[in-house]
Protein backbone atom coordinates (compact mmCIF):
# COMPACT_ATOMS: atom_id res chain seq x y z
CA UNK A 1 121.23 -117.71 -95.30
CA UNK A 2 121.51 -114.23 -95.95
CA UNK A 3 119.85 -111.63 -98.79
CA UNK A 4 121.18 -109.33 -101.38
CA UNK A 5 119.01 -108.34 -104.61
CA UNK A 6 121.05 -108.91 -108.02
CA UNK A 7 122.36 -105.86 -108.41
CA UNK A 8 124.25 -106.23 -104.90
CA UNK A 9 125.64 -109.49 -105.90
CA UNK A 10 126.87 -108.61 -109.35
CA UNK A 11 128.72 -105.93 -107.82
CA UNK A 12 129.89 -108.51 -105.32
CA UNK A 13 131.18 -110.95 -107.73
CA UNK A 14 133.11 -108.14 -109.71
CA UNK A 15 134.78 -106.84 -106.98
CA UNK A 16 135.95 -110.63 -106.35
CA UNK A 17 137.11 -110.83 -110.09
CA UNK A 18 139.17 -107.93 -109.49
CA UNK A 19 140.51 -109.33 -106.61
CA UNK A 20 142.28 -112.32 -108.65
CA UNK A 21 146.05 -112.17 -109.32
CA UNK A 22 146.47 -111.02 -113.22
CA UNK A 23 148.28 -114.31 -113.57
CA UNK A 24 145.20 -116.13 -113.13
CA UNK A 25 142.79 -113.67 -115.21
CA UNK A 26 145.74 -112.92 -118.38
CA UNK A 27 145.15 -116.31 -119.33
CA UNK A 28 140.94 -116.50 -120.27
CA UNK A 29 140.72 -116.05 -123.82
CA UNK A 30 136.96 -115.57 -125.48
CA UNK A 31 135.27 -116.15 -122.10
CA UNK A 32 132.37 -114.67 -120.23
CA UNK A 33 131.34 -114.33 -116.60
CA UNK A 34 127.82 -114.60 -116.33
CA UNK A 35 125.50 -114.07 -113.09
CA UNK A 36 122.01 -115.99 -112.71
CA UNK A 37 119.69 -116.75 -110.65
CA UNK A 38 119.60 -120.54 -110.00
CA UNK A 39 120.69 -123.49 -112.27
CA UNK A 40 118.05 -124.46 -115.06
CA UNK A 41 117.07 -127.58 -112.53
CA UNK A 42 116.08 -125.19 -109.62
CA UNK A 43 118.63 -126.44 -107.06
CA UNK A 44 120.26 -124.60 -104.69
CA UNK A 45 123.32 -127.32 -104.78
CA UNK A 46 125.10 -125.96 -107.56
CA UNK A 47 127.05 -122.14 -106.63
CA UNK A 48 129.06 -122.48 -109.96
CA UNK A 49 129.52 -123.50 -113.72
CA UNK A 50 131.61 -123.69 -116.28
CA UNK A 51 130.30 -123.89 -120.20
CA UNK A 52 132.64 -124.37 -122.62
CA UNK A 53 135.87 -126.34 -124.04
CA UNK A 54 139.03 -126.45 -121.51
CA UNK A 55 142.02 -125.21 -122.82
CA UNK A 56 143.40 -128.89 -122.05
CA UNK A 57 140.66 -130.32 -124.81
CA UNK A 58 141.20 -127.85 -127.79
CA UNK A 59 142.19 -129.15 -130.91
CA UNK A 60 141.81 -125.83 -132.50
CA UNK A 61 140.32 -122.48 -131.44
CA UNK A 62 139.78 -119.66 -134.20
CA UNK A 63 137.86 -116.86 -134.35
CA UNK A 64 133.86 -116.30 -134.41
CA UNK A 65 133.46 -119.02 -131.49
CA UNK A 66 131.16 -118.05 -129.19
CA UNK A 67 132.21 -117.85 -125.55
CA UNK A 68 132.90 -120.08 -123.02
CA UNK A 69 130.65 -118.85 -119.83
CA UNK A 70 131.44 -119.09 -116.60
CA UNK A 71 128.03 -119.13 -114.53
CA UNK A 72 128.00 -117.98 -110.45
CA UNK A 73 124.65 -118.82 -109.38
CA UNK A 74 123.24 -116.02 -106.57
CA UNK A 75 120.79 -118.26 -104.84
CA UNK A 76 122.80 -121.09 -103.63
CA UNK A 77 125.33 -118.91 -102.36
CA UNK A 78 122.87 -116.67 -100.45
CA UNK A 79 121.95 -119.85 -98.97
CA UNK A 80 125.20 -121.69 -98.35
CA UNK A 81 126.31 -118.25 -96.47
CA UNK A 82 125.43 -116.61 -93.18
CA UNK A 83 127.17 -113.39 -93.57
CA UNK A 84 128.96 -111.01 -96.54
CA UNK A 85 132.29 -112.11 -95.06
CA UNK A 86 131.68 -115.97 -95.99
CA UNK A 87 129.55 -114.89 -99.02
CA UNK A 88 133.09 -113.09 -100.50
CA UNK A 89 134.95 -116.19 -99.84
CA UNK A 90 132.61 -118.44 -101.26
CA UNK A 91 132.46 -116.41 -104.04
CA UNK A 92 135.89 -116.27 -104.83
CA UNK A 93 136.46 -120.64 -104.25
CA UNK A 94 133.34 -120.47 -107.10
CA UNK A 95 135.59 -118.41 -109.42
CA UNK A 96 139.09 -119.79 -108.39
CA UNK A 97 137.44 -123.22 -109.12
CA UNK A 98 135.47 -122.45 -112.69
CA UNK A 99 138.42 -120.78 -114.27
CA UNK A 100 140.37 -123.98 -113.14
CA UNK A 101 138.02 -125.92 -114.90
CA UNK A 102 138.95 -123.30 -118.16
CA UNK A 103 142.25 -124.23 -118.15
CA UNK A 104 141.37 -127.81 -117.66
CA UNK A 105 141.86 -128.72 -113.94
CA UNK A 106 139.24 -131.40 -112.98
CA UNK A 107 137.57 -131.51 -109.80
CA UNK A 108 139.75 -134.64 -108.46
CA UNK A 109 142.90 -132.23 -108.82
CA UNK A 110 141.12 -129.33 -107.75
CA UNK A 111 140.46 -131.30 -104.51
CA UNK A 112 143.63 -132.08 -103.76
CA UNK A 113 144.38 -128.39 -103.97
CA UNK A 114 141.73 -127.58 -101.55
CA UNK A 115 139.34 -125.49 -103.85
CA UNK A 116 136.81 -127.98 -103.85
């Protein structure tokens, strides 16, 4: 387990962002990346989330929707991680893996692909 406050980690998990390919970021339409704590529950099992509709599942999608959120949750990867070096990559699977989810990749698939 290692520390960093929230401020540390946002900047963290922006940095990773940046890091995607634009082919992977050109696609995420009305959708917000959103840093907490912990999941509601407490647990420390849970690094990521994604709220919202997949692409794969919308019948329509107009304007004045709220966003779909993706959540990375600081806690559980502080603890998952022993150093900044595994904290990065875990950090980026989390993203790679919720924006999947976006465009409607489920975690069997995902998986197979090796970001599970």
């Amino acid at each position: 387990m290692i520390e960093m406050d929230a401020a540390a980690f946002d900047h963290l998990v922006t940095d990773e962002l940046d890091r995607l390919p634009d082919e992977v970021l050109d696609g995420l339409d009305n959708l917000v990346f959103v840093v907490e704590d912990r999941p509601e529950d407490g647990s420390l099992d849970l690094l990521g989330l994604y709220d919202g509709l997949a692409l794969t599942e919308r019948d329509r999608y107009g304007m004045g929707e709220l966003p779909d959120r993706i959540i990375v949750y600081r806690e559980p990867h502080l603890h998952v991680c022993d150093d900044v070096d595994e904290l990065r990559e875990e950090v980026h699977t989390t993203l790679v893996h919720e924006i999947a989810h976006f465009y409607g990749i489920d975690d069997e698939r995902l998986h197979e692909l090796g970001w599970a």
